[in-house]
C-alpha atoms as a PDB file:
ATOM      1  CA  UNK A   1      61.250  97.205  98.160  1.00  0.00           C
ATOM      2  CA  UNK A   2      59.585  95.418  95.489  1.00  0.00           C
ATOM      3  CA  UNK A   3      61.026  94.710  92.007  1.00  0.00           C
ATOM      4  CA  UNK A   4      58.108  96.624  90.548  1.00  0.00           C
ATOM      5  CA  UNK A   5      58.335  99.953  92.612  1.00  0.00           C
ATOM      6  CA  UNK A   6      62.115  99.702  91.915  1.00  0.00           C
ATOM      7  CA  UNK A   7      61.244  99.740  87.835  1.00  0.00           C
ATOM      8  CA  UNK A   8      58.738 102.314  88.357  1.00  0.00           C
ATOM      9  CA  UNK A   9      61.396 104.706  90.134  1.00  0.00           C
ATOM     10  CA  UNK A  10      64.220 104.100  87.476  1.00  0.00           C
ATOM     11  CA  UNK A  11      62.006 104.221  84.674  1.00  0.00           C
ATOM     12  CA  UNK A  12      62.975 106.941  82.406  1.00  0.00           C
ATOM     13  CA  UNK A  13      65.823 108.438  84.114  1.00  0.00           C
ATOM     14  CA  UNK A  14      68.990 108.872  82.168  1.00  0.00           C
ATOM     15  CA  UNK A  15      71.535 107.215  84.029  1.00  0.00           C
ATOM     16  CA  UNK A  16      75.257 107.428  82.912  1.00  0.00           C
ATOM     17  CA  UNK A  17      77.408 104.386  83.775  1.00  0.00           C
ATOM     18  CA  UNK A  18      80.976 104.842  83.293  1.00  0.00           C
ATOM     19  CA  UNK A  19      83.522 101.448  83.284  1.00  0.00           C
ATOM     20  CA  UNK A  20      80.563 100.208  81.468  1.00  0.00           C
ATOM     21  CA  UNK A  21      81.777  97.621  79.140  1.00  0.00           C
ATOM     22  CA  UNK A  22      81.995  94.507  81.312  1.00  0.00           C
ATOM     23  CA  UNK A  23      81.991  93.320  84.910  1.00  0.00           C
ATOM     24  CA  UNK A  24      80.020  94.949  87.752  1.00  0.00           C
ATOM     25  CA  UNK A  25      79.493  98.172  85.231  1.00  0.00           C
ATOM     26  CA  UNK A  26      78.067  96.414  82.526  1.00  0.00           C
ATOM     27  CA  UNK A  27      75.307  94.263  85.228  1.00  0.00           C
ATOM     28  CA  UNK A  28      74.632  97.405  86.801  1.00  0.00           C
ATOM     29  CA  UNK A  29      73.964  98.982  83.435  1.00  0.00           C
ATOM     30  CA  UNK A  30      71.890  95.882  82.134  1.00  0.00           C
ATOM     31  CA  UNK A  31      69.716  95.690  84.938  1.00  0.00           C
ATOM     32  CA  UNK A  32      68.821  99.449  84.234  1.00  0.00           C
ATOM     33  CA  UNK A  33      68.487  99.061  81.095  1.00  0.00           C
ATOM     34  CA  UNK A  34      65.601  96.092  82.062  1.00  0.00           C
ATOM     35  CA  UNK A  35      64.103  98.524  85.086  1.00  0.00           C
ATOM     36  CA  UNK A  36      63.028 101.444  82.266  1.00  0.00           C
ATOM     37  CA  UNK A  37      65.942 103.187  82.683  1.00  0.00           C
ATOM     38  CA  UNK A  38      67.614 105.609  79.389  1.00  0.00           C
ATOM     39  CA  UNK A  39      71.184 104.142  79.758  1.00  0.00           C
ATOM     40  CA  UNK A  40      74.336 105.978  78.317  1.00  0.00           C
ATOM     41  CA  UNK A  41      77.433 103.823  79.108  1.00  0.00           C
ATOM     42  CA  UNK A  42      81.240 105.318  78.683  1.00  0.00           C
ATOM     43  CA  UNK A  43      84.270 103.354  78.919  1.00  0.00           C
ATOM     44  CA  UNK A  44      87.955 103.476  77.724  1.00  0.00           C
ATOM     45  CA  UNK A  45      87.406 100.288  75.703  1.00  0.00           C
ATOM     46  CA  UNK A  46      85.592 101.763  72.983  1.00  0.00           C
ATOM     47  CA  UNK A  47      84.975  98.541  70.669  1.00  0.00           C
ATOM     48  CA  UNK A  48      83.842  96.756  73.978  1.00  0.00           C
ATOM     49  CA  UNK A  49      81.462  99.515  75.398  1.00  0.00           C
ATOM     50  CA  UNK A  50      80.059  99.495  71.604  1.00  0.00           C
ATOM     51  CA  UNK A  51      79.187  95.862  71.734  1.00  0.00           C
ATOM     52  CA  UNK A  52      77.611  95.914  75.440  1.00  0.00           C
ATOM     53  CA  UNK A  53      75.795  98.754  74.349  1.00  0.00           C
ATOM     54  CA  UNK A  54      73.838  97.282  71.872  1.00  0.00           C
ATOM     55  CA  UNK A  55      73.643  93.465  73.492  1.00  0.00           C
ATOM     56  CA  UNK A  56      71.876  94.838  76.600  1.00  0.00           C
ATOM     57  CA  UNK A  57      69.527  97.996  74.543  1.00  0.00           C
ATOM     58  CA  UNK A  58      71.585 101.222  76.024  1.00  0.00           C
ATOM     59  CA  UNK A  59      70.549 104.209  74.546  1.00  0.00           C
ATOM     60  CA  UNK A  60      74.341 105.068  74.016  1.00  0.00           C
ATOM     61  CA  UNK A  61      77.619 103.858  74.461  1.00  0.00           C
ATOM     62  CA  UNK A  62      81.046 105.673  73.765  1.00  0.00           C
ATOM     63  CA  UNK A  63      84.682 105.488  74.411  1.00  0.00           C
ATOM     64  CA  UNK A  64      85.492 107.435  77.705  1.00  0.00           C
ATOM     65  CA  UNK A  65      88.656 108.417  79.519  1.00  0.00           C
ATOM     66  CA  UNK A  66      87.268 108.965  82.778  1.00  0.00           C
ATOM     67  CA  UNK A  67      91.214 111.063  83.676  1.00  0.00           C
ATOM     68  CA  UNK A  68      90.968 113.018  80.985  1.00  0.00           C
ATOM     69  CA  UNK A  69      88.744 116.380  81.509  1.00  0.00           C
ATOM     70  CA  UNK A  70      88.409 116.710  77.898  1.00  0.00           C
ATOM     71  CA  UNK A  71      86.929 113.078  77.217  1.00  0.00           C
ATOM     72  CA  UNK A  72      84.653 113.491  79.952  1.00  0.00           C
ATOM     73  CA  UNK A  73      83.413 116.816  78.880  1.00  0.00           C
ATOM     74  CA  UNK A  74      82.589 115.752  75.617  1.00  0.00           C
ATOM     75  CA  UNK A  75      81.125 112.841  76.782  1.00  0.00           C
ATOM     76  CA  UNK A  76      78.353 114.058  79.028  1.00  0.00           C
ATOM     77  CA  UNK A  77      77.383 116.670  76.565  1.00  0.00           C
ATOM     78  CA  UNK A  78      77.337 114.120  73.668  1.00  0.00           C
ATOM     79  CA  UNK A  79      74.975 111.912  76.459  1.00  0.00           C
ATOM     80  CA  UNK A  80      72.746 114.985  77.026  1.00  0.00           C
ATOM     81  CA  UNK A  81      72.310 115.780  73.308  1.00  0.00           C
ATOM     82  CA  UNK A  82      71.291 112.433  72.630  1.00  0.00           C
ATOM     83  CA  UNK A  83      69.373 111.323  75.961  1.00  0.00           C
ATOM     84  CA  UNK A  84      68.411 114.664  77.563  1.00  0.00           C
ATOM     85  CA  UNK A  85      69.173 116.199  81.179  1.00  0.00           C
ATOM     86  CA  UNK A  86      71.680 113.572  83.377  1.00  0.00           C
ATOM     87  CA  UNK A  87      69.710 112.097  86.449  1.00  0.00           C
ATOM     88  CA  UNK A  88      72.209 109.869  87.900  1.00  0.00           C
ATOM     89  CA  UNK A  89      75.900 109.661  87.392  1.00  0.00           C
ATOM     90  CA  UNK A  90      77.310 106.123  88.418  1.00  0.00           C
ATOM     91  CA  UNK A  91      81.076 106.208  88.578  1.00  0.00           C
ATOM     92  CA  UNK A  92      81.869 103.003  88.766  1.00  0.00           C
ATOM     93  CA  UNK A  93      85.216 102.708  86.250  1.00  0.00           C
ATOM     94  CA  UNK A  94      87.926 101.168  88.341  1.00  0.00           C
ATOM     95  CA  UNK A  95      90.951  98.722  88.429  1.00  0.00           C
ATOM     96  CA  UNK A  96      92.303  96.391  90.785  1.00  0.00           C
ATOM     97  CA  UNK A  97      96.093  95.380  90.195  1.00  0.00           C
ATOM     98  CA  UNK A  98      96.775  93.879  92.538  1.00  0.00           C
ATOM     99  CA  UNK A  99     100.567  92.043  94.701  1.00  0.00           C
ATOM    100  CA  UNK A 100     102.596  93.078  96.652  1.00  0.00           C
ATOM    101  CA  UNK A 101     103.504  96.659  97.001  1.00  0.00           C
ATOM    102  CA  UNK A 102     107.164  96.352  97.026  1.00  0.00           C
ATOM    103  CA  UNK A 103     106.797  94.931  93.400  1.00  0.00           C
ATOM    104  CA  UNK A 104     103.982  97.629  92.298  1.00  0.00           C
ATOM    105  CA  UNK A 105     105.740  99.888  89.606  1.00  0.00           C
ATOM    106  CA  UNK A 106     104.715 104.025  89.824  1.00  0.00           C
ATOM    107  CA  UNK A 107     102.852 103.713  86.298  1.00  0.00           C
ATOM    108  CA  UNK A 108     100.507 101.215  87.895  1.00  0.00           C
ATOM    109  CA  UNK A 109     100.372 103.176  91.445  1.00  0.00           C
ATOM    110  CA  UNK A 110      99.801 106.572  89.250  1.00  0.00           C
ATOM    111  CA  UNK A 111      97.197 104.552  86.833  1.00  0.00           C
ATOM    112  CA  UNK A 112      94.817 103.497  90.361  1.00  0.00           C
ATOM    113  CA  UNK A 113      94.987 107.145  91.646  1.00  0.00           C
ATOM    114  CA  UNK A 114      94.085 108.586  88.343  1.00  0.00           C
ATOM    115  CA  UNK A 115      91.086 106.558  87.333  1.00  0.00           C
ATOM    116  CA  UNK A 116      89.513 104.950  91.059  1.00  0.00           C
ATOM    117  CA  UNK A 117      90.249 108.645  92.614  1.00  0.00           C
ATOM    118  CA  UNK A 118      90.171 111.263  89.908  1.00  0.00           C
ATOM    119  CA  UNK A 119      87.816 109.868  87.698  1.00  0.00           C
ATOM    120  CA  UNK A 120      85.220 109.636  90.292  1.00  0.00           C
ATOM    121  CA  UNK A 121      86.266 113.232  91.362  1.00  0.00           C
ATOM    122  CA  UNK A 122      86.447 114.588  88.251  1.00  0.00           C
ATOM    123  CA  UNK A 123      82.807 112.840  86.802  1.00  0.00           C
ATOM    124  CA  UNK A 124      81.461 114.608  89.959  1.00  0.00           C
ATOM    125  CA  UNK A 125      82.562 117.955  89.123  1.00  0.00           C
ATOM    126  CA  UNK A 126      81.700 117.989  86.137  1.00  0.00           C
ATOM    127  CA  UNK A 127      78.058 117.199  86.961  1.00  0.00           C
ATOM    128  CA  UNK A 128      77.499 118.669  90.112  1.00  0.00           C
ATOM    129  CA  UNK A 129      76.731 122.415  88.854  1.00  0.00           C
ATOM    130  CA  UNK A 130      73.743 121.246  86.714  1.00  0.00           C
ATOM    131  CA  UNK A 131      72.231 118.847  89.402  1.00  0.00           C
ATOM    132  CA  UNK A 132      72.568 121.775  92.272  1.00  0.00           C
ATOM    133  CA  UNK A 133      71.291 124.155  89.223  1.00  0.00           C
ATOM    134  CA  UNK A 134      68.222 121.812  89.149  1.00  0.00           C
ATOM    135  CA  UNK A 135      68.188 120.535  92.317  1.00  0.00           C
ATOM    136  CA  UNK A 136      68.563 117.428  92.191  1.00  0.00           C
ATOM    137  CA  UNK A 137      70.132 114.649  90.608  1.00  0.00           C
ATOM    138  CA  UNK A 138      72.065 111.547  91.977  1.00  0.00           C
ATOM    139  CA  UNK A 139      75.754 110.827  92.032  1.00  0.00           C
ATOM    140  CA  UNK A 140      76.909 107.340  92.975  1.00  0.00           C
ATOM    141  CA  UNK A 141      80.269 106.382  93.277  1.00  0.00           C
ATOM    142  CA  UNK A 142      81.449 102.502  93.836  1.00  0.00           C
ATOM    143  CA  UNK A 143      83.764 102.146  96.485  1.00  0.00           C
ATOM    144  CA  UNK A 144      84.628  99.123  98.016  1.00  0.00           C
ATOM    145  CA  UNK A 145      84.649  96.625 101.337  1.00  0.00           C
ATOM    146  CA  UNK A 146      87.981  97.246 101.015  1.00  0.00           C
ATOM    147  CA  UNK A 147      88.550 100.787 101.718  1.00  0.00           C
ATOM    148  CA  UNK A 148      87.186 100.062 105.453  1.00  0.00           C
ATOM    149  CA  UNK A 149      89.262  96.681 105.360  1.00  0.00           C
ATOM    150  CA  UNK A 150      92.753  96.852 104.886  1.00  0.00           C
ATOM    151  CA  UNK A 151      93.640  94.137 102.749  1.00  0.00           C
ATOM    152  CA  UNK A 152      97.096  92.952 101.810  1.00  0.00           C
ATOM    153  CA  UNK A 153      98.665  92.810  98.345  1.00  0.00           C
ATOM    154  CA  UNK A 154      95.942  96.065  97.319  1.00  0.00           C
ATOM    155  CA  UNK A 155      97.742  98.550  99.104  1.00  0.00           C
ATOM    156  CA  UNK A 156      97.061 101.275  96.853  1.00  0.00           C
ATOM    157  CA  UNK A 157      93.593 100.085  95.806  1.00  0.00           C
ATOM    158  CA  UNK A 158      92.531 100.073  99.421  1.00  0.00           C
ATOM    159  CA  UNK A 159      93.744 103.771  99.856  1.00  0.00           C
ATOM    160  CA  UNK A 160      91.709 104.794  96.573  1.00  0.00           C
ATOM    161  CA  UNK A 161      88.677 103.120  97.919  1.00  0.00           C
ATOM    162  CA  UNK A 162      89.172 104.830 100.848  1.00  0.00           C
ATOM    163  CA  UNK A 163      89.399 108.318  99.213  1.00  0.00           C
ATOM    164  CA  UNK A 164      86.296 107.426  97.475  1.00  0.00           C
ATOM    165  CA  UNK A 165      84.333 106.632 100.793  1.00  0.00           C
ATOM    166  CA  UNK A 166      85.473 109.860 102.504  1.00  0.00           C
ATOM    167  CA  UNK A 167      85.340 112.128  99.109  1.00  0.00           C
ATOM    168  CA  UNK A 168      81.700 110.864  99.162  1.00  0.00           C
ATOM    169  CA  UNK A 169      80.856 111.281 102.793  1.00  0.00           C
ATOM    170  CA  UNK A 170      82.331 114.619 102.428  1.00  0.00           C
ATOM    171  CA  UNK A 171      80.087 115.981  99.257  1.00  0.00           C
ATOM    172  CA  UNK A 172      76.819 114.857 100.945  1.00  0.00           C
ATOM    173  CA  UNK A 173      77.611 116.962 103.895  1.00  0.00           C
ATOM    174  CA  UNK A 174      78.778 119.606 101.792  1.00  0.00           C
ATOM    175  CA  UNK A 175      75.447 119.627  99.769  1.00  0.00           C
ATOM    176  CA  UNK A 176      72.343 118.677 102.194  1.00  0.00           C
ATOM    177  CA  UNK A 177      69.465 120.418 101.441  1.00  0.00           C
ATOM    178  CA  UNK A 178      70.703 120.973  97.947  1.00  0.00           C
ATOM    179  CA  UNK A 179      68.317 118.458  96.390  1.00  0.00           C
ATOM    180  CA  UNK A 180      71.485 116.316  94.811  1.00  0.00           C
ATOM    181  CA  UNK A 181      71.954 112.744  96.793  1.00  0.00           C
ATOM    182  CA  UNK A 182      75.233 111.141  97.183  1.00  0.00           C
ATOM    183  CA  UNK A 183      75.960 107.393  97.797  1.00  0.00           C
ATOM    184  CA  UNK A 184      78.816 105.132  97.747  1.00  0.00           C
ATOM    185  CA  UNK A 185      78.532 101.286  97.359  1.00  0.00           C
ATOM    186  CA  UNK A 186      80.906  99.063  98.826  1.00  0.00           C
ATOM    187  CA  UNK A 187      81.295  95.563  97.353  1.00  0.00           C
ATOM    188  CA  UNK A 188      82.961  92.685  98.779  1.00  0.00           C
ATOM    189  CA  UNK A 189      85.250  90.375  96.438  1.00  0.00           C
ATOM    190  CA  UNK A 190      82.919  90.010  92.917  1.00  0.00           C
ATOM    191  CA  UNK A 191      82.831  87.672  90.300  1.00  0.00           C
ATOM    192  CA  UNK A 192      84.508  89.470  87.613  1.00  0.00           C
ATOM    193  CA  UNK A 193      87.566  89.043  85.698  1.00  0.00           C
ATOM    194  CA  UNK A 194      89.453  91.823  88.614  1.00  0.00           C
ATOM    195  CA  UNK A 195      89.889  88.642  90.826  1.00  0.00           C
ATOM    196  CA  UNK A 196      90.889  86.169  88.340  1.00  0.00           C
ATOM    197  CA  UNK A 197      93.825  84.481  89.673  1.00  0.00           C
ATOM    198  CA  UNK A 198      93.204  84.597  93.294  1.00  0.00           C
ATOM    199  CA  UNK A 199      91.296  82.790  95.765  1.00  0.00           C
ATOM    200  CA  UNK A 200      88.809  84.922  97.077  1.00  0.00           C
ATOM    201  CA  UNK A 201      86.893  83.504 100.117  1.00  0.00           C
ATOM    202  CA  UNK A 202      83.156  82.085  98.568  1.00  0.00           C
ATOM    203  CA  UNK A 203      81.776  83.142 101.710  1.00  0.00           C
ATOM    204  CA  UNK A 204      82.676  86.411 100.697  1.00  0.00           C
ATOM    205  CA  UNK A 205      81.901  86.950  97.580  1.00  0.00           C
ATOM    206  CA  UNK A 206      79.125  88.383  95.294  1.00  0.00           C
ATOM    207  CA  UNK A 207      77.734  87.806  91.658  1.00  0.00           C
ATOM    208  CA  UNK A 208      77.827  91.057  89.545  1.00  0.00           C
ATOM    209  CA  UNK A 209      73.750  90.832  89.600  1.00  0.00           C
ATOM    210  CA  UNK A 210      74.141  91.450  93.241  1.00  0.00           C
ATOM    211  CA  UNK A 211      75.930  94.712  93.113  1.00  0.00           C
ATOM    212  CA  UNK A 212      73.822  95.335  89.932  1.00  0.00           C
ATOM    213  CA  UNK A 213      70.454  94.724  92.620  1.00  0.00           C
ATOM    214  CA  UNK A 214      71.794  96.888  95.074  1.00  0.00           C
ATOM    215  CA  UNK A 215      72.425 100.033  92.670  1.00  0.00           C
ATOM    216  CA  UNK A 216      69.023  99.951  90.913  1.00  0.00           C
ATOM    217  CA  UNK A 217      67.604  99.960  94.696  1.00  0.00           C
ATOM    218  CA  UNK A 218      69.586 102.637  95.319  1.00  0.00           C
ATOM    219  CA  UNK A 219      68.374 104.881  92.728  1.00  0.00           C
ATOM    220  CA  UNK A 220      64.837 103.867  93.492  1.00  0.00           C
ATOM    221  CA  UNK A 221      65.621 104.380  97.410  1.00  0.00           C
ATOM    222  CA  UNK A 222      68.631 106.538  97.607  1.00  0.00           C
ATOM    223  CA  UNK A 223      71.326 106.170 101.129  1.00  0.00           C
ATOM    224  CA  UNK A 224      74.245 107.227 102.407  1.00  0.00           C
ATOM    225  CA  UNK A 225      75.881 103.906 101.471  1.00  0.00           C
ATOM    226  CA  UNK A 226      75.299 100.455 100.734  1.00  0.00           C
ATOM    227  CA  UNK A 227      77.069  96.980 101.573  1.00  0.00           C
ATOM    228  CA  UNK A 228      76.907  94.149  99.107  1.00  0.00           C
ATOM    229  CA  UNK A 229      76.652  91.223 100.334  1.00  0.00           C
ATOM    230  CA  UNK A 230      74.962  92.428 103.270  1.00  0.00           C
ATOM    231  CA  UNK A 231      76.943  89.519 105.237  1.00  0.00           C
ATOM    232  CA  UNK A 232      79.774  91.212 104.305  1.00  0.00           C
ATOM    233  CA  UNK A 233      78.491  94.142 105.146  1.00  0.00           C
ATOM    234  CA  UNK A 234      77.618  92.742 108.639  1.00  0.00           C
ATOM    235  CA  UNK A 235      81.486  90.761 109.008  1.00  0.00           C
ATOM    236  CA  UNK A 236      82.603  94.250 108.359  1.00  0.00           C
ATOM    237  CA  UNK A 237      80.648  96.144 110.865  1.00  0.00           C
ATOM    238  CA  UNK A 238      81.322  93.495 113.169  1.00  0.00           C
ATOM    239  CA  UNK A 239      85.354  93.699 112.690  1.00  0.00           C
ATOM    240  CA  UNK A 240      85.031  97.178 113.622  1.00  0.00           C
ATOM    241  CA  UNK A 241      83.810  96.122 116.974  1.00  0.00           C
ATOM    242  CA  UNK A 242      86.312  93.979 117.718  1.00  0.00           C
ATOM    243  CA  UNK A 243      89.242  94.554 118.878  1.00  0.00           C
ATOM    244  CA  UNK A 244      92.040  94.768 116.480  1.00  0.00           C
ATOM    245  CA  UNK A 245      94.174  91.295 116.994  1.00  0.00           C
ATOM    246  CA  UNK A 246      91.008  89.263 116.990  1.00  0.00           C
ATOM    247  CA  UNK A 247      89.733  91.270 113.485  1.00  0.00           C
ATOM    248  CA  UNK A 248      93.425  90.800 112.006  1.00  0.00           C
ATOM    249  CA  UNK A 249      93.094  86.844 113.510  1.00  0.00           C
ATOM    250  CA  UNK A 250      89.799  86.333 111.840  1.00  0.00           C
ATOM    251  CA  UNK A 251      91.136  87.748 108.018  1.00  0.00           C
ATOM    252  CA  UNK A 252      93.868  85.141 108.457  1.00  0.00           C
ATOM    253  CA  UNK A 253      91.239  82.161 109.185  1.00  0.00           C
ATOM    254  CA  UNK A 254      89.770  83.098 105.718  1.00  0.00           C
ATOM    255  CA  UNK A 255      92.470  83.272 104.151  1.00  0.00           C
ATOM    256  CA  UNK A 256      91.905  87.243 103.406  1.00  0.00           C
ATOM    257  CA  UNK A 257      95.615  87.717 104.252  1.00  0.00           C
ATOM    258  CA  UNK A 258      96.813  85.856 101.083  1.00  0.00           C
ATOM    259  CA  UNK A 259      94.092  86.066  98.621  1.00  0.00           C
ATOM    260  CA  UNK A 260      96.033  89.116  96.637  1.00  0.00           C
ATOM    261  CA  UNK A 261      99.658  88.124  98.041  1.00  0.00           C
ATOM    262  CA  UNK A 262      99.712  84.509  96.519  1.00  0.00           C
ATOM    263  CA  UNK A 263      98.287  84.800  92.850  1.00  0.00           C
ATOM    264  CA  UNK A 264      98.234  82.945  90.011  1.00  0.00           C
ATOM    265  CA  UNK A 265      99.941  85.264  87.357  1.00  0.00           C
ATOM    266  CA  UNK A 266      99.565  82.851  84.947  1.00  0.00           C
ATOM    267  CA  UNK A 267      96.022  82.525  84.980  1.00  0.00           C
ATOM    268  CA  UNK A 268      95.826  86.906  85.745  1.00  0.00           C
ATOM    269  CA  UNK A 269      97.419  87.350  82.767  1.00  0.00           C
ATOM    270  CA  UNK A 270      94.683  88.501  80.254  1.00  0.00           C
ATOM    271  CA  UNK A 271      93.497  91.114  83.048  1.00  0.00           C
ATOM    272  CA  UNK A 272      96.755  92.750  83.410  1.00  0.00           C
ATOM    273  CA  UNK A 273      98.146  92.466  79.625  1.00  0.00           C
ATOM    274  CA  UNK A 274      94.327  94.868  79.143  1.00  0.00           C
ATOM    275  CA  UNK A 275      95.604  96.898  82.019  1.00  0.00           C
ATOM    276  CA  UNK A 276      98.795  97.522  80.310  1.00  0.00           C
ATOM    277  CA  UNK A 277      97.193  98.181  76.651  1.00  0.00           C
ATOM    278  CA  UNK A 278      94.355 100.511  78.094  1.00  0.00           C
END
């Protein structure tokens, strides 16, 4: 699809991005932003979101607790006061702590749940009455490669990935014919400051403006689900097919086994001492 039919399909939709203040949220939001797109980001950094806001020309930007029913409330009525009707939601807030699960406290384990689960639940309940009111509208929700690929040392983040996958599946059975589209994207190791301190396979991973390319597409084009990179994509379709020692042999020759089991705290520090003040 070309870059100019893409601009032409986003172009004036409101689009809400939550987790929007940096990393994958903040390209995806940019690059909507750039395709004509009326942006409204929310994020639980409320100083941060402010500042990305107005460096990449959102039309608004506010703090948002994506576990907290009351935040959220306010936040998509403040968004449709100020930007008009909601076309696509884009729950994309997440976090990635990440060693071994023996050494994972229940404030962290509760903390993954809450936001990577319920916030994408709870953003979709919130705006899935209006869209099937209208029929239409366009939920997204970012998964990952991960919750298809067990991956050791993200125990927990692997099984809220997967309940994202399957709580996304499950909505777009739930609701064809409706006029409302759901999609999940599933990104392989990023760029961003989630896998600082580990040493994610390069032939694995992907830039922010990847993911940030594949969700304006999306909206343009909408599906069931997208891969990014689509090697990954294809390495992941491909372990499926193989039988289960090889797949598990194969993660170990790319060092997938280790890459959250031996990290560098020292250098993951800023990442998790935000964790712990958010």
């Amino acid at each position: 699809m070309s870059t100019e039919r893409i601009s032409r399909s986003a172009a004036g939709k409101v689009v809400v991005v939550t987790g929007g203040a940096r990393g994958i949220g903040r390209a995806v939001a940019s690059a909507l932003v750039d395709a004509g797109a009326v942006v409204a980001l929310g994020d639980i950094d409320a100083s941060t979101v402010a500042s990305t806001g107005t460096e990449i020309g959102a039309a608004t930007a506010r703090h948002l607790d994506v576990t907290d029913p009351t935040s959220f409330t306010s936040f998509l009525a403040e968004v449709e006061k100020t930007c008009g009707p909601i076309d696509v939601l884009i729950n994309n807030a997440g976090i990635m702590p990440v060693g071994r699960f023996t050494e994972e406290t229940d404030e962290i384990t509760r903390r993954i749940l809450d936001i990577n689960v319920y916030g994408v639940i709870l953003g979709t309940k919130l705006v899935l009455p209006t869209f099937l009111a209208r029929g239409r509208g366009h939920i997204v929700n970012m998964a990952s490669m991960a919750g298809e690929n067990p991956t050791p040392g993200m125990a927990t983040y692997c099984a809220s990935k997967q309940a994202v996958l399957s709580f996304t599946e499950t909505m777009r059975l739930e609701h064809r014919g409706a006029g409302v589209r759901f999609s999940a994207v599933l990104p392989t190791f990023t760029r961003t400051e989630m896998i600082t301190g580990t040493r994610a396979p390069r032939a694995l991973l992907a830039e922010p403006a990847d993911v940030a390319a594949a969700v304006t597409a999306l909206i343009a084009r909408p599906r069931r689900r997208v891969s990014v990179t689509r090697t990954a994509g294809v390495l992941a379709a491909f372990n499926k097919l193989t039988p289960r020692p090889i797949g598990e042999f194969m993660a170990r020759r790319l060092g997938v086994h280790r890459t959250f089991i031996d990290v560098d705290r020292d250098a993951r520090r800023a990442y998790d001492d935000r964790l712990a003040a958010d």
